[in-house]
PDB file of N, CA and C in Angstrom:
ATOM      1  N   UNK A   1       0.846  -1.165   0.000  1.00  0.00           N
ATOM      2  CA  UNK A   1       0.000   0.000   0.000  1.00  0.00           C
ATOM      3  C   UNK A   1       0.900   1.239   0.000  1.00  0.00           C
ATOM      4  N   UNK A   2       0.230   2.363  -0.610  1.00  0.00           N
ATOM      5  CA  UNK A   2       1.109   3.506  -1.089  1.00  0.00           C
ATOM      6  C   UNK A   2       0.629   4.783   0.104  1.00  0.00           C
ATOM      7  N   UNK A   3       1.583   5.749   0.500  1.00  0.00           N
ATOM      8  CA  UNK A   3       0.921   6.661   1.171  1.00  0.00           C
ATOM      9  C   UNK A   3      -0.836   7.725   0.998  1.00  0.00           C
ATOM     10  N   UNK A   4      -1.177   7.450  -0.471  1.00  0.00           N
ATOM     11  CA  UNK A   4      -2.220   7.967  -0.958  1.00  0.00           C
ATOM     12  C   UNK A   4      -3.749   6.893  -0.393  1.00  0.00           C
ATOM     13  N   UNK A   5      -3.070   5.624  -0.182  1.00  0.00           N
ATOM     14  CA  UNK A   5      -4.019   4.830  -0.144  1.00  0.00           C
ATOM     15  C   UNK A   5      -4.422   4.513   1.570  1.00  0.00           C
ATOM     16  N   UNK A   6      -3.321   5.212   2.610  1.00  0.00           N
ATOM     17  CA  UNK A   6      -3.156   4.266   3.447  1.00  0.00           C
ATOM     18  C   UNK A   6      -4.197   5.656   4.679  1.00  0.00           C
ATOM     19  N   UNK A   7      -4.754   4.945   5.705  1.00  0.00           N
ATOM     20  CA  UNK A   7      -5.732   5.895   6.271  1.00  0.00           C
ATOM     21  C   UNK A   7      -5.049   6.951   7.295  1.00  0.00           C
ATOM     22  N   UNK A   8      -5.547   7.473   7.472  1.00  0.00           N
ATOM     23  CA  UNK A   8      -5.182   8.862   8.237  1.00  0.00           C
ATOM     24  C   UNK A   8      -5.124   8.039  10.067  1.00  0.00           C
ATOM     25  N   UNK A   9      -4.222   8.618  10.585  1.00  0.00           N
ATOM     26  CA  UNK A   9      -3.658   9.002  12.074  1.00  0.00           C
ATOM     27  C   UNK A   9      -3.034   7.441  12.349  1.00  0.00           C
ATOM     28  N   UNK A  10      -2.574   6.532  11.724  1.00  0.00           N
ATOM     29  CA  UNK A  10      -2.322   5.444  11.803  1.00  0.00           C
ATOM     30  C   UNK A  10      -0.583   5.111  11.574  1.00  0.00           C
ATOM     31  N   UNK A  11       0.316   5.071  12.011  1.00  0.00           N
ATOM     32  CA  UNK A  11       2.004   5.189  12.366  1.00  0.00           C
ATOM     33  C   UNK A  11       2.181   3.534  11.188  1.00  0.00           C
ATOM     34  N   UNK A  12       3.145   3.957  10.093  1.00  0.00           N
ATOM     35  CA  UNK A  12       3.457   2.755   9.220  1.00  0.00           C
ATOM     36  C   UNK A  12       5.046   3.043   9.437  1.00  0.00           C
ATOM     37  N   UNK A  13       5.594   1.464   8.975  1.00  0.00           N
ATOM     38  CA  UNK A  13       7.318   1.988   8.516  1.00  0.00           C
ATOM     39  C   UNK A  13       6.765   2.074   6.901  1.00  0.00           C
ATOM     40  N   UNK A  14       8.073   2.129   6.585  1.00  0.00           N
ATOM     41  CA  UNK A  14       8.518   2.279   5.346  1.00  0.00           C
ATOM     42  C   UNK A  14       9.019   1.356   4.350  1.00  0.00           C
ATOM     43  N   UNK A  15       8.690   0.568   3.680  1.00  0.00           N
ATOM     44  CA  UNK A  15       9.104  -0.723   3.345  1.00  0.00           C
ATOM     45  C   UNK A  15      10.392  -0.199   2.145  1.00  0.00           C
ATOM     46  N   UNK A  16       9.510   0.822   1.030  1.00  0.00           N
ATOM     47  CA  UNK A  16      10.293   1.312  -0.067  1.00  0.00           C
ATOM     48  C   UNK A  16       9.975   2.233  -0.543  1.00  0.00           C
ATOM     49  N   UNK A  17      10.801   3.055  -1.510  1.00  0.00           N
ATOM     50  CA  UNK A  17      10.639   4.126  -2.101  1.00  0.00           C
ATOM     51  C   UNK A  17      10.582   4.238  -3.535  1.00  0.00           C
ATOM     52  N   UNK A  18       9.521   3.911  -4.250  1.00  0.00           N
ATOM     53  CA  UNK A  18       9.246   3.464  -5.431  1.00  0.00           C
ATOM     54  C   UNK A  18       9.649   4.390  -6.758  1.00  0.00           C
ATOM     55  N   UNK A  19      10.758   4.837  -7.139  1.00  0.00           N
ATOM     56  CA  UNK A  19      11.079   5.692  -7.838  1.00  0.00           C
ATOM     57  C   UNK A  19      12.138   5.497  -8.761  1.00  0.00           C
ATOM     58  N   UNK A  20      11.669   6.430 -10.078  1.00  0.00           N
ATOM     59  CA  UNK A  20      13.670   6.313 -11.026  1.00  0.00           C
ATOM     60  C   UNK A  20      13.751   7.342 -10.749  1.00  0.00           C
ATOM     61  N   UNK A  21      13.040   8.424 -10.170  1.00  0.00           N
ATOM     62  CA  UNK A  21      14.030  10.013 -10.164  1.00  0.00           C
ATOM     63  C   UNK A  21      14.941  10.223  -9.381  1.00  0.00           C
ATOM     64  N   UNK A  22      16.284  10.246  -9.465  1.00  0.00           N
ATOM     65  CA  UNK A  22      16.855  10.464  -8.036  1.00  0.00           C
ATOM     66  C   UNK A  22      16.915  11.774  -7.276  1.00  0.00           C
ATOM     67  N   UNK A  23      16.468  12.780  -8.348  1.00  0.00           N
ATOM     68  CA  UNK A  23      16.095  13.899  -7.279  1.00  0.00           C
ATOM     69  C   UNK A  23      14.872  13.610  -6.777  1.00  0.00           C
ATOM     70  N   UNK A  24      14.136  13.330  -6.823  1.00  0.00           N
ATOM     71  CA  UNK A  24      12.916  13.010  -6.131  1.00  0.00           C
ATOM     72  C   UNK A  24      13.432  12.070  -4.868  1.00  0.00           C
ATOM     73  N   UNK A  25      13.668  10.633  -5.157  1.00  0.00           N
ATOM     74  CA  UNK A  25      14.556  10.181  -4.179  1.00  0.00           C
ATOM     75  C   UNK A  25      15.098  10.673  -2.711  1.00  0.00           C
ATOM     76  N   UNK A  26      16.437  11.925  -3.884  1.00  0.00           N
ATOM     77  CA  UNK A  26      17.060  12.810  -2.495  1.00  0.00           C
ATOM     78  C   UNK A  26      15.999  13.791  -1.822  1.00  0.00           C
ATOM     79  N   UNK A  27      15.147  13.928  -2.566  1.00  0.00           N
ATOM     80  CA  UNK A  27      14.496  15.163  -2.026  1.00  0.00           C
ATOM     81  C   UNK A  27      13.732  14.317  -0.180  1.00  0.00           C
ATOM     82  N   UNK A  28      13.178  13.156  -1.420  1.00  0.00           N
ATOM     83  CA  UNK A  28      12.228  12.326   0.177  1.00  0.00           C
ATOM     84  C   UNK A  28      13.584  11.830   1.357  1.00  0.00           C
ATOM     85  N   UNK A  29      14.357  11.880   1.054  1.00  0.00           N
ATOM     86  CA  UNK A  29      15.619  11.330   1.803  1.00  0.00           C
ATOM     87  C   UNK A  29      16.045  12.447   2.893  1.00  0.00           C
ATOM     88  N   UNK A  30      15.815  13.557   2.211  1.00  0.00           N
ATOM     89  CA  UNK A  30      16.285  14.728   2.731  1.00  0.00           C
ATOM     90  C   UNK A  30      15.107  15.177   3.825  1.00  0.00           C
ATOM     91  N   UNK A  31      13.746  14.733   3.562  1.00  0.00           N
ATOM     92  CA  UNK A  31      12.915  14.769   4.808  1.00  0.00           C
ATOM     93  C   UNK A  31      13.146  14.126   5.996  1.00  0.00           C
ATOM     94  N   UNK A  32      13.853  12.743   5.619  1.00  0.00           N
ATOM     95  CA  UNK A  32      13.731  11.702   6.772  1.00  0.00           C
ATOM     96  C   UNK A  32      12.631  10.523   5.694  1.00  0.00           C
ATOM     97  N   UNK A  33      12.525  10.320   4.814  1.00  0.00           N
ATOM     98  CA  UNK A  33      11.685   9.745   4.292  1.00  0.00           C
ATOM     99  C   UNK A  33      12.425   8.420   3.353  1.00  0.00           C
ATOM    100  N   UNK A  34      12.614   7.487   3.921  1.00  0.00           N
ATOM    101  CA  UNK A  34      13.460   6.412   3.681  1.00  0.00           C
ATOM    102  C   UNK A  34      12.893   4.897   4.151  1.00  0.00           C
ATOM    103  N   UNK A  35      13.423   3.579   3.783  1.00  0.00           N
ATOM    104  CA  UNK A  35      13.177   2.578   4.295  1.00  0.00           C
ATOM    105  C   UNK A  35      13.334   2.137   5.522  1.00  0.00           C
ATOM    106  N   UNK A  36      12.248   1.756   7.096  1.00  0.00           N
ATOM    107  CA  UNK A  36      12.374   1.702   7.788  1.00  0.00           C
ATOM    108  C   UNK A  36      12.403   2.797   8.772  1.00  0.00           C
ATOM    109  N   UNK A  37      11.995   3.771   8.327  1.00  0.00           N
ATOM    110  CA  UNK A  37      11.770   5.137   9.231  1.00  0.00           C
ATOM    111  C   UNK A  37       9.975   4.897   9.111  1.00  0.00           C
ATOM    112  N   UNK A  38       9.500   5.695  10.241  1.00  0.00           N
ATOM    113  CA  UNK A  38       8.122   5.446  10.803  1.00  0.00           C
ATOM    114  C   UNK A  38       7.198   6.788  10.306  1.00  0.00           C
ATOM    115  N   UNK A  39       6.424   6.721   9.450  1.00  0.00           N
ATOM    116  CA  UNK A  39       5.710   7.825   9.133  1.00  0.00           C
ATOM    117  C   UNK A  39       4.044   7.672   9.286  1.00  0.00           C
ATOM    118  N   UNK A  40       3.404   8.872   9.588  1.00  0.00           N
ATOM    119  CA  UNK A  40       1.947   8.792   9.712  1.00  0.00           C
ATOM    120  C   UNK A  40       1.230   9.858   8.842  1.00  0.00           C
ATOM    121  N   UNK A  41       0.543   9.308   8.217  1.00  0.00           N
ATOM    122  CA  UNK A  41      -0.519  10.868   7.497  1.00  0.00           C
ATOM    123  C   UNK A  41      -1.620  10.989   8.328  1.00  0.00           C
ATOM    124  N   UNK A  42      -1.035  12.418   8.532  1.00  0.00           N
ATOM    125  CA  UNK A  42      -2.015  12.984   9.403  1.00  0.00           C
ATOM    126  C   UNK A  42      -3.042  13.424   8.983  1.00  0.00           C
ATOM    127  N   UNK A  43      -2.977  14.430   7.900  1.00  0.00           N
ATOM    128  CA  UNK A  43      -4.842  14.664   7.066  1.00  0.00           C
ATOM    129  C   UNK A  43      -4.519  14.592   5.600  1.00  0.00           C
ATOM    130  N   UNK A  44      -5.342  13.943   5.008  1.00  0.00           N
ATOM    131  CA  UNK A  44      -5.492  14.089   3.461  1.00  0.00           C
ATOM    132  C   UNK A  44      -6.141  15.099   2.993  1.00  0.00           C
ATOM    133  N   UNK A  45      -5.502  15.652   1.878  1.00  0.00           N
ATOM    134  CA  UNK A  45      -5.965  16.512   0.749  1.00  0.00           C
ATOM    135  C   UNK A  45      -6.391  16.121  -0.484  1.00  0.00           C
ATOM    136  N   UNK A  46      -7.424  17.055  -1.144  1.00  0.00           N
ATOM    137  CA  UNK A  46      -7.589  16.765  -2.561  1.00  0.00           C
ATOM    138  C   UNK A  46      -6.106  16.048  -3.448  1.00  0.00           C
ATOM    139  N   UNK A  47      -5.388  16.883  -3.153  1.00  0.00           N
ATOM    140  CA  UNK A  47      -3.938  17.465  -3.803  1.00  0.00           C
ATOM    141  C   UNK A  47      -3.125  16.442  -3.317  1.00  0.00           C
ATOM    142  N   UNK A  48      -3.270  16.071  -2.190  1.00  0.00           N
ATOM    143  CA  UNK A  48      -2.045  15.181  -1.501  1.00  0.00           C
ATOM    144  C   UNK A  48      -2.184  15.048   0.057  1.00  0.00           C
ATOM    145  N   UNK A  49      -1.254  14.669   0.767  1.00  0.00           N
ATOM    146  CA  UNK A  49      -1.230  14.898   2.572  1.00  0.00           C
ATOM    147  C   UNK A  49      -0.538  15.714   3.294  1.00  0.00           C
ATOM    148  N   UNK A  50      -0.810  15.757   4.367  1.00  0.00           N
ATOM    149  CA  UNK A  50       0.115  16.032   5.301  1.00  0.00           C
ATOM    150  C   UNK A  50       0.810  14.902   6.301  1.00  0.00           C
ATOM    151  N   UNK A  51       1.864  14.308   6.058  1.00  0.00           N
ATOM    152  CA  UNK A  51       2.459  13.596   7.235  1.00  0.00           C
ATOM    153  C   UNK A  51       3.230  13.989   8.063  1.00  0.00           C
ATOM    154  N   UNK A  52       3.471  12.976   9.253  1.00  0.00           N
ATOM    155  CA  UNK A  52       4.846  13.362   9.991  1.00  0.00           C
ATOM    156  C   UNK A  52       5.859  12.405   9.858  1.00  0.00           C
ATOM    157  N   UNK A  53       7.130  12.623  10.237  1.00  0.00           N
ATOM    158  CA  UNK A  53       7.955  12.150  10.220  1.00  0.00           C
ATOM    159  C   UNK A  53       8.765  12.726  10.857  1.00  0.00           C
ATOM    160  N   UNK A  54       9.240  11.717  11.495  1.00  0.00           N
ATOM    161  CA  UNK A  54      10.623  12.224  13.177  1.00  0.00           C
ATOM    162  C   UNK A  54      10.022  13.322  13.558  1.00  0.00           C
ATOM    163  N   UNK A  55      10.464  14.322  13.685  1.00  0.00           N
ATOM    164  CA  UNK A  55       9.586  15.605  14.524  1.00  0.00           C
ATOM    165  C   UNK A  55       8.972  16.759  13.792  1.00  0.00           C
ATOM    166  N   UNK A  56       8.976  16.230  12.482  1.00  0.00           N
ATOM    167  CA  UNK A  56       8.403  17.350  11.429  1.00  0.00           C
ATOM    168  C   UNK A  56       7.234  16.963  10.740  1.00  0.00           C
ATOM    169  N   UNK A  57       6.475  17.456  10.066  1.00  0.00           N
ATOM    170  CA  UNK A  57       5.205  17.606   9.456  1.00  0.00           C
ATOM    171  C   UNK A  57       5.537  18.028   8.069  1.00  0.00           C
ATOM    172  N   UNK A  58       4.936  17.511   7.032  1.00  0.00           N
ATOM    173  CA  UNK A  58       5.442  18.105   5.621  1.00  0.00           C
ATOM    174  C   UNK A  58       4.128  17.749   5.004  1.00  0.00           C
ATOM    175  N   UNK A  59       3.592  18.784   3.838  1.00  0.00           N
ATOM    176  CA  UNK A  59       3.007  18.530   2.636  1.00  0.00           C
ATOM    177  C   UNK A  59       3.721  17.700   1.933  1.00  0.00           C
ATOM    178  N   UNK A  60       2.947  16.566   0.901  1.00  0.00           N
ATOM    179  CA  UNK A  60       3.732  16.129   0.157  1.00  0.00           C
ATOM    180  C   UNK A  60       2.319  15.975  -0.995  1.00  0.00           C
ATOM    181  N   UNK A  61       2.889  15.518  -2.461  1.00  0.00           N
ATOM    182  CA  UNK A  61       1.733  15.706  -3.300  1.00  0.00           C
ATOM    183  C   UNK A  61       1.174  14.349  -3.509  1.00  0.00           C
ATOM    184  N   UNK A  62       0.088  13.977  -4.013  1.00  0.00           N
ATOM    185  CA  UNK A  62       0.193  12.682  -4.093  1.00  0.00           C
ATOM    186  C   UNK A  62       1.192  12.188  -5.347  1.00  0.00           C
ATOM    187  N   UNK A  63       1.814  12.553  -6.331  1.00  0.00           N
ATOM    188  CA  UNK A  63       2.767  12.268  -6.751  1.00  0.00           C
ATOM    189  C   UNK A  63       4.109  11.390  -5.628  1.00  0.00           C
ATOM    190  N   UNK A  64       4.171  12.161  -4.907  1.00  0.00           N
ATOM    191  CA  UNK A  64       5.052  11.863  -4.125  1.00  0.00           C
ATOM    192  C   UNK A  64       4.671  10.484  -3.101  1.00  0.00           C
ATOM    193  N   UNK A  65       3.296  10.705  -2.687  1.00  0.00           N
ATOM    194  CA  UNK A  65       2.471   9.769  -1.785  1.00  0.00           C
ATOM    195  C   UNK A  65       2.516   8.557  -2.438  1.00  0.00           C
ATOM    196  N   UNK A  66       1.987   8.738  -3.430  1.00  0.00           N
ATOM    197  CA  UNK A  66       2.364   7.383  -4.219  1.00  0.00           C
ATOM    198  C   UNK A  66       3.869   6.573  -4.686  1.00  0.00           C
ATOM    199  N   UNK A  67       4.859   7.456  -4.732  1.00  0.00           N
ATOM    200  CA  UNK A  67       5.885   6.840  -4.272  1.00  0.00           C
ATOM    201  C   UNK A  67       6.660   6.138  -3.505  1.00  0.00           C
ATOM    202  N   UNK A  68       5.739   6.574  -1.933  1.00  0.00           N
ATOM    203  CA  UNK A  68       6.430   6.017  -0.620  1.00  0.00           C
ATOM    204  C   UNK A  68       5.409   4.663  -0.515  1.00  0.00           C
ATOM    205  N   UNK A  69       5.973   3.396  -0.319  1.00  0.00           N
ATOM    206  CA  UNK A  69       5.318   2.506   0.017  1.00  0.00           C
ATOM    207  C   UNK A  69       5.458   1.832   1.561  1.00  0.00           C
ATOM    208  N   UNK A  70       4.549   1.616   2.251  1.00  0.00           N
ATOM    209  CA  UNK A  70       4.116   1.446   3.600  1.00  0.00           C
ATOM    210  C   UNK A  70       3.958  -0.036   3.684  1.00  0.00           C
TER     211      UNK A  70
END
């Protein structure tokens, strides 16, 4: 299951990061957004979510949501 799919206030790891872009990649890397780190979406948007991760909160698009797999 992909971050777009997965329900709100519920703590997943990270299994993989489904991507060929490697800036995209570094970019999620550069959040804390990697295999085996613990993330939760906190509210969904039309557009995409809001999750957390380690002690921060980030928009991400669902482009991106759909990249991270849970």
């Amino acid at each position: 299951m992909n971050l777009k799919e997965a329900p709100e206030g519920q703590e997943f790891i990270i299994k993989n990061i489904e991507t060929d872009d490697e800036e995209l990649n570094a970019f999620l890397f550069s959040l804390g957004c990697y295999s085996g780190e613990k993330i939760t979406v906190v509210r969904r948007m039309k557009s995409g979510c809001i999750v957390a991760i380690k002690d921060g909160r980030y928009n991400i698009d669902n482009q991106l949501a759909e990249a991270v797999i849970v």
